[in-house]
N, C-alpha and C. Protein backbone atom coordinates (compact mmCIF):
# COMPACT_ATOMS: atom_id res chain seq x y z
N UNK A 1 0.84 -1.19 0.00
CA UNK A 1 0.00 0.00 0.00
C UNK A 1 0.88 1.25 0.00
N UNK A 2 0.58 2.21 -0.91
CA UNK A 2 1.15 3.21 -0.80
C UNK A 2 1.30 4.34 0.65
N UNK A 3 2.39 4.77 0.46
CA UNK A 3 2.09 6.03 1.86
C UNK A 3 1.53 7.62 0.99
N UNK A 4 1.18 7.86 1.92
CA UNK A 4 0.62 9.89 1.36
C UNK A 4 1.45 10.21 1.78
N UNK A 5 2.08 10.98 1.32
CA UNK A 5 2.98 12.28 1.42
C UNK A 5 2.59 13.22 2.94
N UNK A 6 3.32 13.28 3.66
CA UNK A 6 3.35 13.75 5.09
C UNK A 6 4.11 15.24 4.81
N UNK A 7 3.81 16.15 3.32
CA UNK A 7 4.08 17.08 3.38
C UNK A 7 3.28 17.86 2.63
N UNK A 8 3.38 19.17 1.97
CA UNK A 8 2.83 19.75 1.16
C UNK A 8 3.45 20.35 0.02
N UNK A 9 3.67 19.54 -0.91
CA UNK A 9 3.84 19.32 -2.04
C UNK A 9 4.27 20.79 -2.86
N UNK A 10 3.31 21.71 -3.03
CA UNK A 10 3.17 22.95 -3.05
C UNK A 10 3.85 23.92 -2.04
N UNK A 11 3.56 23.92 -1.04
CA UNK A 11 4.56 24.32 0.07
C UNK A 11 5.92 24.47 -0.36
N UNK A 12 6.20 22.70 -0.57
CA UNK A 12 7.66 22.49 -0.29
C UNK A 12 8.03 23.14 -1.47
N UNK A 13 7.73 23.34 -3.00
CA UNK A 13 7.73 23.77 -3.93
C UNK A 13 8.56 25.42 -3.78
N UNK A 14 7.60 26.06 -2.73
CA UNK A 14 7.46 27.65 -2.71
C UNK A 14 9.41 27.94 -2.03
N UNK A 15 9.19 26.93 -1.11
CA UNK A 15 10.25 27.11 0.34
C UNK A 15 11.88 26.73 -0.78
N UNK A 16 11.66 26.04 -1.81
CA UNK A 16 12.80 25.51 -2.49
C UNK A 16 13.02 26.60 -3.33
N UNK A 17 11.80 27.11 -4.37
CA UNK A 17 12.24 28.16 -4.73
C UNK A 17 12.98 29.40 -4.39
N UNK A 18 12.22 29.69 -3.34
CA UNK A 18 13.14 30.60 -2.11
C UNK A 18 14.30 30.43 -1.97
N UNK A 19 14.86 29.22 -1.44
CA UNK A 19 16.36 28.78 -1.37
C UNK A 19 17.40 29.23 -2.50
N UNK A 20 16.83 28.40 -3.60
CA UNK A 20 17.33 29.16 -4.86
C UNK A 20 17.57 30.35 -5.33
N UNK A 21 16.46 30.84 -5.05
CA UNK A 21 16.38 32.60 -5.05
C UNK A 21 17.68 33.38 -4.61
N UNK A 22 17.30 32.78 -3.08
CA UNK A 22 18.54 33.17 -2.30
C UNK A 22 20.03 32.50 -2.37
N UNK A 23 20.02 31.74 -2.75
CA UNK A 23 21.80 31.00 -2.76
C UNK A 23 22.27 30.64 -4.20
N UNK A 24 21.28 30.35 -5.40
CA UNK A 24 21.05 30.42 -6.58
C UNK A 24 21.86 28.72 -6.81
N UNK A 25 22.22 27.64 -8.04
CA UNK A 25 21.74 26.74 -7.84
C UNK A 25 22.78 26.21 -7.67
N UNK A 26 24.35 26.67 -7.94
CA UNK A 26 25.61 25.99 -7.87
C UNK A 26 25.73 25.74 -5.95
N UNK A 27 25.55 26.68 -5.31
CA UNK A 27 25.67 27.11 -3.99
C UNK A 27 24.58 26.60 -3.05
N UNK A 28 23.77 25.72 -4.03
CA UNK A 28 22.89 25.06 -3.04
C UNK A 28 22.69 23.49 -3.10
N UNK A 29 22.99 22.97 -2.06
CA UNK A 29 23.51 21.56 -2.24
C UNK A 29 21.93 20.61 -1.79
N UNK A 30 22.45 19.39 -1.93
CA UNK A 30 21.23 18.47 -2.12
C UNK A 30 21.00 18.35 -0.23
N UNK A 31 21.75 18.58 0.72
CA UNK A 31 21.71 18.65 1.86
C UNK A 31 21.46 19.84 2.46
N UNK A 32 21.37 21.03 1.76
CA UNK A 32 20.75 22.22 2.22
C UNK A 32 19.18 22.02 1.78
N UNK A 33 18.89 21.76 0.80
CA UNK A 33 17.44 21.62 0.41
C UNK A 33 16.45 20.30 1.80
N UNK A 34 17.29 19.22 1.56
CA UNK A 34 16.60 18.78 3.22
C UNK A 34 16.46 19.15 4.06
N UNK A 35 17.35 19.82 4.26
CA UNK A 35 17.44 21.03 5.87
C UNK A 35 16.01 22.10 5.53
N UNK A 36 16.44 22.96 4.37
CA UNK A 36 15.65 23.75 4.30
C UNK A 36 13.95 23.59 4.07
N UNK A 37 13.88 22.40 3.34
CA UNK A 37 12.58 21.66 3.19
C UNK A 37 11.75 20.56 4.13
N UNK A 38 12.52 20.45 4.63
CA UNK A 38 12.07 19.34 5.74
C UNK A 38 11.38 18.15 5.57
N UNK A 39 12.13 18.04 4.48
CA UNK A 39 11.45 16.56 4.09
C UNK A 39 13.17 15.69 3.73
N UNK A 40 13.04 14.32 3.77
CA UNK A 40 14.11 13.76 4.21
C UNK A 40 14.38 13.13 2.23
N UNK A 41 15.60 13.18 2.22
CA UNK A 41 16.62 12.56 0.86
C UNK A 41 15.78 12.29 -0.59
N UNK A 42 15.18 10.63 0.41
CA UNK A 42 14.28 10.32 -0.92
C UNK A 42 13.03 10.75 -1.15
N UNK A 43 12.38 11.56 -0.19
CA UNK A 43 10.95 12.10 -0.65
C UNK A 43 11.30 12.85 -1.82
N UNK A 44 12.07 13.88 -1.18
CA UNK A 44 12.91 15.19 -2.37
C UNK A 44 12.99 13.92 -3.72
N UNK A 45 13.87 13.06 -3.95
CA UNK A 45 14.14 12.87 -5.31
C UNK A 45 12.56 11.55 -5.62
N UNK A 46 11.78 11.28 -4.71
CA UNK A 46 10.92 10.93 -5.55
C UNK A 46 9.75 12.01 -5.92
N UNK A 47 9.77 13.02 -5.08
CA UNK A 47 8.14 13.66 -5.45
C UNK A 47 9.06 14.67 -6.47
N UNK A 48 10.07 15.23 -6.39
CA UNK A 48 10.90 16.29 -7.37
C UNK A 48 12.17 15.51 -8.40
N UNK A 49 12.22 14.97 -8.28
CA UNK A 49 13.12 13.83 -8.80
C UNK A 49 14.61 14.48 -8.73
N UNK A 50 15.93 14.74 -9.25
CA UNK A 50 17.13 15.10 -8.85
C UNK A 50 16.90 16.97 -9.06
N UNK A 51 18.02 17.83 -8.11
CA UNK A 51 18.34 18.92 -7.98
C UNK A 51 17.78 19.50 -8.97
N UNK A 52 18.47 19.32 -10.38
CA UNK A 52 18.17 19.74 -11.34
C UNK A 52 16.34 20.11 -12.21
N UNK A 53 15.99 19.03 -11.58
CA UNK A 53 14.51 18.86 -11.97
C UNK A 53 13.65 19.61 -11.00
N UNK A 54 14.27 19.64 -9.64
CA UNK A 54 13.44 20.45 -8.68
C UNK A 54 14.06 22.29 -9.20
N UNK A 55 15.12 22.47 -9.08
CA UNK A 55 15.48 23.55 -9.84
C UNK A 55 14.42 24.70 -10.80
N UNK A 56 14.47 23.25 -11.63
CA UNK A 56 13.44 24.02 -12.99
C UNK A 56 12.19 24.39 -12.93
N UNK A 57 11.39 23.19 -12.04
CA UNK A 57 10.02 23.46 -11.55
C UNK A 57 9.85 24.58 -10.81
N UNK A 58 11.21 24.95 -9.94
CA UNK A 58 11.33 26.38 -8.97
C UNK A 58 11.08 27.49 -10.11
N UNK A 59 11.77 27.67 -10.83
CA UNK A 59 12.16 28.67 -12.06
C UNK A 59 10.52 28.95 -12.53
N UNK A 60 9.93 27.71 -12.93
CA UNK A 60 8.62 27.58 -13.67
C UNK A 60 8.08 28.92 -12.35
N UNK A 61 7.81 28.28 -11.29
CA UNK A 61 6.94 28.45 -10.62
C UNK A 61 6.77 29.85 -10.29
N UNK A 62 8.41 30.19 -10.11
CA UNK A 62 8.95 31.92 -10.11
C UNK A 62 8.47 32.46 -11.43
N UNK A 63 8.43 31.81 -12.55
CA UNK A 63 8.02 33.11 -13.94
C UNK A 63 6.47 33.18 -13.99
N UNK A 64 5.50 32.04 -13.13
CA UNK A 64 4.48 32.42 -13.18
C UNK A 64 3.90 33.35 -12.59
N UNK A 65 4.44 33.54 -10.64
CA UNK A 65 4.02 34.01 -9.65
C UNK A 65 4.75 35.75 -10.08
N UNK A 66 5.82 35.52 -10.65
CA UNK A 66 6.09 37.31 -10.96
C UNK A 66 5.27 37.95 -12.16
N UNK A 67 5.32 36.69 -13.40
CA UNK A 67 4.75 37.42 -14.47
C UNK A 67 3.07 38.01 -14.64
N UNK A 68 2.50 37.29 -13.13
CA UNK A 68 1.01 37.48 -13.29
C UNK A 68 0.88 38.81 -12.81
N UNK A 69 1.31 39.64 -12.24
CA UNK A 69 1.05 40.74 -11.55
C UNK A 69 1.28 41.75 -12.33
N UNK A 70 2.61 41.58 -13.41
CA UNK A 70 2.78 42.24 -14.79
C UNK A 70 1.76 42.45 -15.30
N UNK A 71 1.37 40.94 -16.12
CA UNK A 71 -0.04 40.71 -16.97
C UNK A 71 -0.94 41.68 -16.72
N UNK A 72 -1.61 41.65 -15.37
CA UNK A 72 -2.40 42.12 -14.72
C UNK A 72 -2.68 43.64 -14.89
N UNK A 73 -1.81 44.23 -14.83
CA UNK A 73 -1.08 45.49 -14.99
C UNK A 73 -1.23 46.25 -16.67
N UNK A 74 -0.64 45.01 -17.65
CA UNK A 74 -0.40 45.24 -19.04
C UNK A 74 -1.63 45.13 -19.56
N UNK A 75 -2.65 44.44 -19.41
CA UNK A 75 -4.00 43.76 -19.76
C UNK A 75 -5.14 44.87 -19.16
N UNK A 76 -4.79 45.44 -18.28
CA UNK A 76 -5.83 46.03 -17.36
C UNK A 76 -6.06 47.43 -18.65
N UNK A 77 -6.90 48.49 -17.39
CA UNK A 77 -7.41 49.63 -17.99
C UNK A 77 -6.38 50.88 -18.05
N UNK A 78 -5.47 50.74 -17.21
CA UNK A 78 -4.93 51.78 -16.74
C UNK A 78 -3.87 51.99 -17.70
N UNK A 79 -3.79 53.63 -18.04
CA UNK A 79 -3.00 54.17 -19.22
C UNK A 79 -1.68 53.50 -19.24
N UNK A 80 -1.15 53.61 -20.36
CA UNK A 80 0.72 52.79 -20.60
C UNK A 80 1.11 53.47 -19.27
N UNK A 81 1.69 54.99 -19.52
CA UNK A 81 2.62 55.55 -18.38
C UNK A 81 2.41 55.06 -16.98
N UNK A 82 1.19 54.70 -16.61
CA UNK A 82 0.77 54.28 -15.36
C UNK A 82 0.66 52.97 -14.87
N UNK A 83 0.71 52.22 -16.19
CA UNK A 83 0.54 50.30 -15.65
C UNK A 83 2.40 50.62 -15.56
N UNK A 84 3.07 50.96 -16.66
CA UNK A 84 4.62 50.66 -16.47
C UNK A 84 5.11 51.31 -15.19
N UNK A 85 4.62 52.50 -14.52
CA UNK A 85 5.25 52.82 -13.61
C UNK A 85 4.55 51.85 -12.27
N UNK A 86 3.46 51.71 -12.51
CA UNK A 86 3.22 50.68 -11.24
C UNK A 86 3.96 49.31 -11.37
N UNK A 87 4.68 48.45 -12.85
CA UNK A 87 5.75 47.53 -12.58
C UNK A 87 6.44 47.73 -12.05
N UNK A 88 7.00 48.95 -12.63
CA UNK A 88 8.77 49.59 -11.78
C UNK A 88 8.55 49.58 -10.52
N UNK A 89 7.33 50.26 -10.41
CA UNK A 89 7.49 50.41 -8.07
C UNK A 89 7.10 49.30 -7.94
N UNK A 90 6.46 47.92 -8.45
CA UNK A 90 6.14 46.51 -7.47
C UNK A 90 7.42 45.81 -7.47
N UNK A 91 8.36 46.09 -8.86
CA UNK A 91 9.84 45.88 -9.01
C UNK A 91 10.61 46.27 -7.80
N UNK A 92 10.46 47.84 -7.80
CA UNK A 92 11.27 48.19 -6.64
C UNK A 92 10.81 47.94 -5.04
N UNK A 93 9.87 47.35 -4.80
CA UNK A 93 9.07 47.06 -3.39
C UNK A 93 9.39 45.57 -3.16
N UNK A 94 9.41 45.14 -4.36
CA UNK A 94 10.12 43.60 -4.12
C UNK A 94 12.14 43.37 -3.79
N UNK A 95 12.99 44.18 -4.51
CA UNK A 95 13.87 44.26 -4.54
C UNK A 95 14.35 45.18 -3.26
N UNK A 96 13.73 46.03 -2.46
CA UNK A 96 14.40 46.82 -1.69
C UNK A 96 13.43 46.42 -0.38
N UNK A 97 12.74 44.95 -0.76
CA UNK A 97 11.80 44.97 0.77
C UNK A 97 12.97 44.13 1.91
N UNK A 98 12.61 44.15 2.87
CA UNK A 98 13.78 43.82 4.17
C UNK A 98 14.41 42.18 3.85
N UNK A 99 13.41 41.67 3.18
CA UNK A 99 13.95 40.07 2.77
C UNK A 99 14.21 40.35 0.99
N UNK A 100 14.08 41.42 0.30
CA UNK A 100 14.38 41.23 -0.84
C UNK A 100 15.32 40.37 -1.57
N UNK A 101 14.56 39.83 -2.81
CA UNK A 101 15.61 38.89 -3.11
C UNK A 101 16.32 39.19 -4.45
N UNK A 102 17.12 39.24 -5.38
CA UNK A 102 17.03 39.23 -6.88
C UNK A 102 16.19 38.52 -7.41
N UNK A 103 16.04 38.50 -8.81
CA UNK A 103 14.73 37.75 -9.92
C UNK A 103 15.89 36.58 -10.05
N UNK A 104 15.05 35.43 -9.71
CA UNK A 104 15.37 34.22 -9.73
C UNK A 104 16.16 33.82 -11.15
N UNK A 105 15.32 34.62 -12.10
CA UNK A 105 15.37 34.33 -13.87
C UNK A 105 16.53 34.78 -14.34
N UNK A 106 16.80 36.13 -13.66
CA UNK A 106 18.23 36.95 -13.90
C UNK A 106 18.92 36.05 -13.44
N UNK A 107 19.19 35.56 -12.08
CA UNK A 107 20.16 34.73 -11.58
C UNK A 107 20.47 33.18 -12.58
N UNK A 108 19.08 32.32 -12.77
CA UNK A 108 19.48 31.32 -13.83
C UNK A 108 20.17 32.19 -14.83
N UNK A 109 20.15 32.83 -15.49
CA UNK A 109 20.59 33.82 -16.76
C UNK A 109 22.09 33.41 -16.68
N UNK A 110 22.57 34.34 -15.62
CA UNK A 110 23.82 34.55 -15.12
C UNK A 110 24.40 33.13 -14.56
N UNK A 111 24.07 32.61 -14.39
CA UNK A 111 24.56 31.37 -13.74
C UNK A 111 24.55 29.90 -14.14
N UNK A 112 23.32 29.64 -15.16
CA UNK A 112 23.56 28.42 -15.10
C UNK A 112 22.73 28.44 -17.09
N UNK A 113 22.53 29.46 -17.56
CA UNK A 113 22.03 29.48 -18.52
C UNK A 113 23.09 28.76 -19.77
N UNK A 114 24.12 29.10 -19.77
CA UNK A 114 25.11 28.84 -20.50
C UNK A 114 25.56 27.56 -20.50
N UNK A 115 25.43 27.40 -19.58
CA UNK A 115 25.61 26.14 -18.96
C UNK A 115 24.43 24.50 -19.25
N UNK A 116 23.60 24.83 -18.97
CA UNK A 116 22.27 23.69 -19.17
C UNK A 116 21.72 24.29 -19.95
N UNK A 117 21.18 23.13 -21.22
CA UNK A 117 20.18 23.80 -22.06
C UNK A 117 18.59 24.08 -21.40
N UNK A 118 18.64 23.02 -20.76
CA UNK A 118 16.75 23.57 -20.23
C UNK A 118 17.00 24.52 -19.45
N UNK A 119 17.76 24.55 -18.52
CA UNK A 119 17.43 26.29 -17.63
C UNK A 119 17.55 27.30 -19.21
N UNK A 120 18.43 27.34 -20.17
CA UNK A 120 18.34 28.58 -21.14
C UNK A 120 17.28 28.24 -21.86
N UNK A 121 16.44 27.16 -22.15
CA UNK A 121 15.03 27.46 -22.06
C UNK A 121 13.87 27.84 -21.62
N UNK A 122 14.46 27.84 -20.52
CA UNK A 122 13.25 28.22 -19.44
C UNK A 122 13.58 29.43 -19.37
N UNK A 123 14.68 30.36 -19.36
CA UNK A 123 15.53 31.52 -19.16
C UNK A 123 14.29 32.36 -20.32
N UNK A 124 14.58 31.60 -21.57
CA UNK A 124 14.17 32.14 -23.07
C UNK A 124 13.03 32.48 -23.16
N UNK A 125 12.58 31.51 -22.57
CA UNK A 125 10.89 31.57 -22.55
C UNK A 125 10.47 32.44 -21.67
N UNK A 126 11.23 33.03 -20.62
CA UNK A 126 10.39 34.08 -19.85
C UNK A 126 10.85 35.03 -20.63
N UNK A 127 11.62 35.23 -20.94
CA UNK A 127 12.18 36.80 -21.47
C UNK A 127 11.22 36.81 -23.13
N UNK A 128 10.90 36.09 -23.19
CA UNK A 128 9.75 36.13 -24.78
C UNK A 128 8.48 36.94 -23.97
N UNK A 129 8.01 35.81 -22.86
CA UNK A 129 6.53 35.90 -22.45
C UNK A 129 6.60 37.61 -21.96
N UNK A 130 7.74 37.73 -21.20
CA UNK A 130 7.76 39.63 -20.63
C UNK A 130 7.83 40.56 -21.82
N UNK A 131 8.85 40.17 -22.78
CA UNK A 131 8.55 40.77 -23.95
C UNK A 131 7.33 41.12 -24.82
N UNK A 132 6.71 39.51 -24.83
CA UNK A 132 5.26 40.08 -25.73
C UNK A 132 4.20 40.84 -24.55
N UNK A 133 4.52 40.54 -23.42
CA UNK A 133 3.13 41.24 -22.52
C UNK A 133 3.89 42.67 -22.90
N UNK A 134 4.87 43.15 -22.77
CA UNK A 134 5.21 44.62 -23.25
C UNK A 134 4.68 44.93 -24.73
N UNK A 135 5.04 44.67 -25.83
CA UNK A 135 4.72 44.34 -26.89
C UNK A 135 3.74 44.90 -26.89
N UNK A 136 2.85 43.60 -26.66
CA UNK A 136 0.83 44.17 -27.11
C UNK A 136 0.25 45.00 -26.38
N UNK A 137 1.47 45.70 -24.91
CA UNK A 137 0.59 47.37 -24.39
C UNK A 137 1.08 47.79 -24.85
N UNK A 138 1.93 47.55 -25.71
CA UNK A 138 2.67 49.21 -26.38
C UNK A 138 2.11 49.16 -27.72
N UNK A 139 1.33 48.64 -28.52
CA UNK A 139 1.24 48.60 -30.04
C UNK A 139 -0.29 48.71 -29.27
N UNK A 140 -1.28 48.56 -28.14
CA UNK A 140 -2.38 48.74 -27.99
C UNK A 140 -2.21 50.34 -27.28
N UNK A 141 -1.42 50.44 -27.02
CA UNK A 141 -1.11 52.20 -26.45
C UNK A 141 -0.80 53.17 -27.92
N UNK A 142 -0.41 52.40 -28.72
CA UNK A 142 -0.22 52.97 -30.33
C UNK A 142 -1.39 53.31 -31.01
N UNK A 143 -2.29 51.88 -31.37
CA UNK A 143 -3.49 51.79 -31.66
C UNK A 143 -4.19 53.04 -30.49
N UNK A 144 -4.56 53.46 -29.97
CA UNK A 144 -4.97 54.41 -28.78
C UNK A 144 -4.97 55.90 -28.84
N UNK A 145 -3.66 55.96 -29.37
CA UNK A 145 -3.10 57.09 -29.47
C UNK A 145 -2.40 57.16 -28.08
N UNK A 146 -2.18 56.79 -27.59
CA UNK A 146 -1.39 56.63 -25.82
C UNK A 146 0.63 57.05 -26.32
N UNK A 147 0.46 56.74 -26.88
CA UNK A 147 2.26 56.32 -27.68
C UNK A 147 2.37 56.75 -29.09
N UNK A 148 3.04 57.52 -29.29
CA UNK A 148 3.54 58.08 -30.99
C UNK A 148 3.66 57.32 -32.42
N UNK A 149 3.28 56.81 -33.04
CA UNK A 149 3.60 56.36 -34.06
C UNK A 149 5.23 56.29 -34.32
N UNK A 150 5.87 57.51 -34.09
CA UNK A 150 7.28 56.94 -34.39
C UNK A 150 8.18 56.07 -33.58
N UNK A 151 7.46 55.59 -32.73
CA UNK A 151 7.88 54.52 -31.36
C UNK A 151 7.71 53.53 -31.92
N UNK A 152 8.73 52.36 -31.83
CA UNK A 152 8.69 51.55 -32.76
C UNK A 152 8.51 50.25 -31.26
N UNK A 153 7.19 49.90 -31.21
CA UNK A 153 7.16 48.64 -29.62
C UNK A 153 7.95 47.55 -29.89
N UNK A 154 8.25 46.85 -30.37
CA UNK A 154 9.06 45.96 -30.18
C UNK A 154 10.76 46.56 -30.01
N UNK A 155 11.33 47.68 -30.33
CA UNK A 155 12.40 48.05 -29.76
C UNK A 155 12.32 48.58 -28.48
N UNK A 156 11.12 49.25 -27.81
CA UNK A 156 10.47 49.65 -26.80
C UNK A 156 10.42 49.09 -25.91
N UNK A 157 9.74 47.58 -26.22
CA UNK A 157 9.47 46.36 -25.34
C UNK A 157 10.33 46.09 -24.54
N UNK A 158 11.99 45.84 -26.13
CA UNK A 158 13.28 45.41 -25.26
C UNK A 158 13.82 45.74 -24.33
N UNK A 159 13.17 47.59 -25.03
CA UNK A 159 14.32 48.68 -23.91
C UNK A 159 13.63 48.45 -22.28
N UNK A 160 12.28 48.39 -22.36
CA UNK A 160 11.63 48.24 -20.80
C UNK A 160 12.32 47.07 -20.54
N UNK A 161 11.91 46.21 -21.01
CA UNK A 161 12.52 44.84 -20.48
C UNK A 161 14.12 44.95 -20.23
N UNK A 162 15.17 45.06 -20.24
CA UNK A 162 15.80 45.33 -20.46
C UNK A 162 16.29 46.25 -19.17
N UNK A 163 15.50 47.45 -19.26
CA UNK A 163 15.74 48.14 -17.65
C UNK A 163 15.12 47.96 -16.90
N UNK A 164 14.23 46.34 -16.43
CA UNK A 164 13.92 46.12 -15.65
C UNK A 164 15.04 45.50 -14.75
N UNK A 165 16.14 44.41 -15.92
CA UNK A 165 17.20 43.54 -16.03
C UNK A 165 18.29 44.75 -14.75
N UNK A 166 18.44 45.53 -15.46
CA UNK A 166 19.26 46.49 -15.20
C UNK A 166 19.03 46.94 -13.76
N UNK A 167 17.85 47.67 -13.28
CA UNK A 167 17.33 47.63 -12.40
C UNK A 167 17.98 47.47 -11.17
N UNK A 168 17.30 45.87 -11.39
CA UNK A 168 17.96 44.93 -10.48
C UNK A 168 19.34 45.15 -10.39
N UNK A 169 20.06 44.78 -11.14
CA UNK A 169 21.45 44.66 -10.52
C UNK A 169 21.78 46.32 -9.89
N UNK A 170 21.14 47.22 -10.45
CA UNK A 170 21.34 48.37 -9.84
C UNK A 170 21.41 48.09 -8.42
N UNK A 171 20.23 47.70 -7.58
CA UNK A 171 19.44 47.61 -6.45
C UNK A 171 20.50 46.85 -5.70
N UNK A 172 20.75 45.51 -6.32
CA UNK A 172 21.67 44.75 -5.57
C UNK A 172 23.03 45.44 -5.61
N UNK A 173 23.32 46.36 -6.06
CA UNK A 173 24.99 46.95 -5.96
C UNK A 173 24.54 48.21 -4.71
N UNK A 174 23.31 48.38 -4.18
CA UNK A 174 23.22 49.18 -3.21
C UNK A 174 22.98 50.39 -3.31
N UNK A 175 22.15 50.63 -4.90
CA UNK A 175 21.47 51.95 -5.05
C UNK A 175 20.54 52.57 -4.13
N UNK A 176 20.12 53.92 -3.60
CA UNK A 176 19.20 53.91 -3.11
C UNK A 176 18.03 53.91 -3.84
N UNK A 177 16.71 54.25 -3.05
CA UNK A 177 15.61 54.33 -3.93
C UNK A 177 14.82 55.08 -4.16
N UNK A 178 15.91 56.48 -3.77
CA UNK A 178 15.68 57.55 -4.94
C UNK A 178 16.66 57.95 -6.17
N UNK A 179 17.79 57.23 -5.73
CA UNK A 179 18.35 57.06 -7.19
C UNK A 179 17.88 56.15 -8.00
N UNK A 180 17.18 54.86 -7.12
CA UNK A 180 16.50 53.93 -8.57
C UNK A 180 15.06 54.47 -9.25
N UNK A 181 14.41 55.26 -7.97
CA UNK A 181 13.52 56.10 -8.63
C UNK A 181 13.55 56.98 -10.01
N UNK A 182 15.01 57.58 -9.87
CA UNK A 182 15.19 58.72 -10.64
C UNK A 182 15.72 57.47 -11.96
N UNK A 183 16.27 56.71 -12.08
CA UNK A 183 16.08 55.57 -13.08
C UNK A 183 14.48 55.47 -13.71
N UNK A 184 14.02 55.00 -12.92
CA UNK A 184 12.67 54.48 -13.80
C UNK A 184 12.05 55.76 -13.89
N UNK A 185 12.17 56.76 -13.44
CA UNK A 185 11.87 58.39 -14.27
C UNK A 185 12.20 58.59 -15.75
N UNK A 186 13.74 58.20 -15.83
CA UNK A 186 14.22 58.61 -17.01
C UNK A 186 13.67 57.50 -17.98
N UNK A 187 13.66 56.25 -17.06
CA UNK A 187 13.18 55.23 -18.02
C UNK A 187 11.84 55.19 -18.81
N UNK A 188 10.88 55.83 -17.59
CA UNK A 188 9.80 55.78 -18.81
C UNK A 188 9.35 57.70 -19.77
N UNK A 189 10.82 58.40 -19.51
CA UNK A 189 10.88 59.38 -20.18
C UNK A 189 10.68 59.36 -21.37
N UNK A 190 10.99 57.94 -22.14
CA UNK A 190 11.14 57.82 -23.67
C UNK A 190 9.71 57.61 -24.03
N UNK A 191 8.84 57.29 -23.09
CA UNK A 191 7.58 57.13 -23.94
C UNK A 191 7.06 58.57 -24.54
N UNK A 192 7.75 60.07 -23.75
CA UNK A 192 7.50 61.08 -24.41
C UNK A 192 6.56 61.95 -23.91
């Protein structure tokens, strides 16, 4: 007879991602994740199967839980200048809050992208999905009249995307946050 799982599956999911977040994936060993998860050797490699596989599902789980609040934002009613500046400040409220962490995605990027092909797929695929949610508010801010015709959104897209990238590492080198303020000022200066 089988046993049930004496944990929460989902839970343990959130708490691993975290880890990662924070120690990113070279620096986190298969004996820190037991510690940190509290579940013992072989649960970890049967319900997540090896490092690597729990890894990716972390990554997954991080491009959903950040990219929905974007979406949300890009999709909604509220004018271009005002959904993008409310990214930048949930950007900067996440990055400068007392447990702030870096973007998990930047860190695979930097770390292990080059390296494994599925993390630089998974890498690829978020930086598409942030791209087109920029994309179709900026060519629906076009269509609108919100944004100039000579704004070309898909070079637009990159550039937001792009200084979101930037951002971050700003934040983590110990900007304050009125100099990162005065960043995403200039940044969304180009819309004009």
């Amino acid at each position: 007879m089988a046993r049930c799982k004496a944990f929460d599956e989902d839970a343990t999911l959130q708490r691993a991602m975290e880890l990662f977040q924070a120690k990113g994936f070279e620096a986190t060993s298969i004996q820190d994740l037991v510690d940190h998860l509290g579940i013992n050797r072989q649960s970890l490699y049967d319900t997540f199967g090896d490092k690597q596989a729990l890894y990716l599902a972390s990554l997954e789980r991080y491009r959903h839980a950040v990219s929905r609040p974007f979406s949300d934002l890009l999709d909604g009613p509220l004018p271009l200048r005002k959904a993008l500046a409310a990214i930048f400040s949930l950007s900067l409220d996440r990055l400068l809050s007392p447990n702030g962490q870096p973007c998990l995605m930047a860190h695979a990027a930097l770390e292990r992208a080059n390296e494994d092909p599925a993390t630089q797929t998974c890498v690829s695929d978020n930086l598409k999905h942030v791209f087109d949610l920029f994309e179709k508010r900026l060519r629906r801010a076009q269509a609108d009249g919100e944004l100039g015709p000579a704004h070309d959104p898909a070079a637009l897209a990159h550039y937001l995307q792009n200084s979101l990238h930037g951002l971050q590492v700003t934040a983590r080198a110990g900007a304050s946050r009125a100099d990162l303020e005065g960043i995403v000022r200039v940044t969304l200066s180009v819309l004009g």
